[in-house]
C-alpha atoms as a PDB file:
ATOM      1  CA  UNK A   1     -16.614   7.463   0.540  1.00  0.00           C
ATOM      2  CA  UNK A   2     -13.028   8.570   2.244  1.00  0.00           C
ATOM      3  CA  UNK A   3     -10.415   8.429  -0.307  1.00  0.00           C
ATOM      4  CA  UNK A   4      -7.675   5.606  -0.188  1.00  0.00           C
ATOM      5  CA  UNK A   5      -3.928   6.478  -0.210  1.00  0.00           C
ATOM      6  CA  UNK A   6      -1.781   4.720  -2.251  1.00  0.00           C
ATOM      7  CA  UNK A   7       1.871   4.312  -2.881  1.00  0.00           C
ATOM      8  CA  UNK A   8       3.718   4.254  -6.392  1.00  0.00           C
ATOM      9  CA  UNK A   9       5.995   1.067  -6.873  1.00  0.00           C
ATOM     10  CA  UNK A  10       8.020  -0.489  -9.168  1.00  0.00           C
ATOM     11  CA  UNK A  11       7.246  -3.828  -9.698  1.00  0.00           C
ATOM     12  CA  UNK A  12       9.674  -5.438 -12.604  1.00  0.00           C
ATOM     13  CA  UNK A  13      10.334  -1.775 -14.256  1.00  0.00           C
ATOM     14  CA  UNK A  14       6.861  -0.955 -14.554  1.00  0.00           C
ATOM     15  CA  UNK A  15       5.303   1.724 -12.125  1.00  0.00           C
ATOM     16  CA  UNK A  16       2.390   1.223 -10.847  1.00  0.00           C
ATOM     17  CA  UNK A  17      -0.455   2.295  -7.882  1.00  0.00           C
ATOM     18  CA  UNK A  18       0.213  -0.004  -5.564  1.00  0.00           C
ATOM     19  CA  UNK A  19      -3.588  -1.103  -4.805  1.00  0.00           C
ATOM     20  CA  UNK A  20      -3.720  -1.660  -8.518  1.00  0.00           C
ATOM     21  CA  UNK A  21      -1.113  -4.435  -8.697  1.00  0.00           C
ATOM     22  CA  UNK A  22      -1.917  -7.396 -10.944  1.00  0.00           C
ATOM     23  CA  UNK A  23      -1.429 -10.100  -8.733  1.00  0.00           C
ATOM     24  CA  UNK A  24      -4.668 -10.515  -6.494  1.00  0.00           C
ATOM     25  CA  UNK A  25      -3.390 -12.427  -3.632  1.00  0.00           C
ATOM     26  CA  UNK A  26      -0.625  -9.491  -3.101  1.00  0.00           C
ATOM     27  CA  UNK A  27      -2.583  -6.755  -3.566  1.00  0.00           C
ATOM     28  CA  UNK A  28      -5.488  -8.465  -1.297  1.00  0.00           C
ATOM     29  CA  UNK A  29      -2.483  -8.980   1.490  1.00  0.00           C
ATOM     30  CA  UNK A  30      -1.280  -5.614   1.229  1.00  0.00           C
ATOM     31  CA  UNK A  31      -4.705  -3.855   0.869  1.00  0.00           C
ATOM     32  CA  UNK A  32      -5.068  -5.501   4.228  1.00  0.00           C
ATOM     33  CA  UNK A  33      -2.457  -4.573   5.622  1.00  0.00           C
ATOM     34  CA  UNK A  34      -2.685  -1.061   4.980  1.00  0.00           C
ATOM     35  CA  UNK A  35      -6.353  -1.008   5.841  1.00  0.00           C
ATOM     36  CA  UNK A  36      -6.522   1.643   8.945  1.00  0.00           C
ATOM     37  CA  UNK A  37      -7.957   0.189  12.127  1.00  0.00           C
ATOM     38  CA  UNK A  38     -10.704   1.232  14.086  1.00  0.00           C
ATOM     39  CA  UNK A  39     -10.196   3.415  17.075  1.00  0.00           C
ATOM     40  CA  UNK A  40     -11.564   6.339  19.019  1.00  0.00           C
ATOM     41  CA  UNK A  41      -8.992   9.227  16.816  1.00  0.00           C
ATOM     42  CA  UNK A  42     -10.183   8.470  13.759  1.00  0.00           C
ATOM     43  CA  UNK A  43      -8.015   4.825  12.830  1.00  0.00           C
ATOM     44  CA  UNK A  44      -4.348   4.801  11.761  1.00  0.00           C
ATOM     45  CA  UNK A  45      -2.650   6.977   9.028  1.00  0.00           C
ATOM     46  CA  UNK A  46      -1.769   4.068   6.177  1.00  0.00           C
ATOM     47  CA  UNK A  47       1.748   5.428   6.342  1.00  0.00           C
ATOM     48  CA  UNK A  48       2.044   3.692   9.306  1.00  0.00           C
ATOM     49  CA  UNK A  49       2.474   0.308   8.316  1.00  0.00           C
ATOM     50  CA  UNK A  50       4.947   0.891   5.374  1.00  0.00           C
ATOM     51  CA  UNK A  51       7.517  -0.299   8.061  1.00  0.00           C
ATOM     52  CA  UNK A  52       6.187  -3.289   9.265  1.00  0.00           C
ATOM     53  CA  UNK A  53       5.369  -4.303   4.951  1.00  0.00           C
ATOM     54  CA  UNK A  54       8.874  -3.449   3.432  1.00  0.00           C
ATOM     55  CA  UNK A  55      10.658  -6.745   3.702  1.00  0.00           C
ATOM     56  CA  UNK A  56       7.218  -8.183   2.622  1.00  0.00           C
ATOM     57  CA  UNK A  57       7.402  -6.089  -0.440  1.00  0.00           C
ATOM     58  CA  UNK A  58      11.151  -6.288  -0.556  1.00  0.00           C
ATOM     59  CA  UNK A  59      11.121 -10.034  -0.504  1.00  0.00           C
ATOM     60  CA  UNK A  60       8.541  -9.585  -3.411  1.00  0.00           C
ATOM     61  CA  UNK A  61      10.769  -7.520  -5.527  1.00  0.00           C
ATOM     62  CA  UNK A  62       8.935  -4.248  -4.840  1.00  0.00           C
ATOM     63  CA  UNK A  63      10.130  -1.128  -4.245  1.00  0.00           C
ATOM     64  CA  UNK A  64       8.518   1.722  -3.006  1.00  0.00           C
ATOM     65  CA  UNK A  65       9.215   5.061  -5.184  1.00  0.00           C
ATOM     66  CA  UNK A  66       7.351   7.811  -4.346  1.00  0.00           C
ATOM     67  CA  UNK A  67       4.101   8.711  -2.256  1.00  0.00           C
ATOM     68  CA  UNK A  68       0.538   8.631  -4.284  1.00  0.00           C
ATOM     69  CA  UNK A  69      -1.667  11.026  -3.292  1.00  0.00           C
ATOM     70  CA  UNK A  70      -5.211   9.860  -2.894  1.00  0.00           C
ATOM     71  CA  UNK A  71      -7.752   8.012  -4.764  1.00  0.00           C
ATOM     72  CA  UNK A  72     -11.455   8.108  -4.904  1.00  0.00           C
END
């Protein structure tokens, strides 16, 4: 099994992985949304999409802090 990427963040003070967030409907969305896609190189780097997700996680009160590195 490839190893997922995550992304420290600080949700109300407290850090935390952010594919281990307690709310499920948040972390489902964002799990989602960071999911790579299919394609012929190999799908897209996760990194990718922290663009498109920041006022998502902005409007959420998240922050990103730092880059994970990967997890099993």
């Amino acid at each position: 099994m490839k190893p997922t990427r995550f992304y420290w963040i600080d949700i109300d003070g407290r850090k935390s992985p952010l594919f281990e967030t307690t709310d499920e409907a948040r972390r489902n969305a964002v799990a989602r949304a960071f999911t790579p896609r299919k394609s012929g190189r190999g799908g897209a780097d996760p990194r990718d999409h922290v663009a498109t997700l920041w006022p998502l996680l902005e409007e959420w009160g998240w922050r990103i802090i730092a880059r994970g590195g990967v997890r099993p």
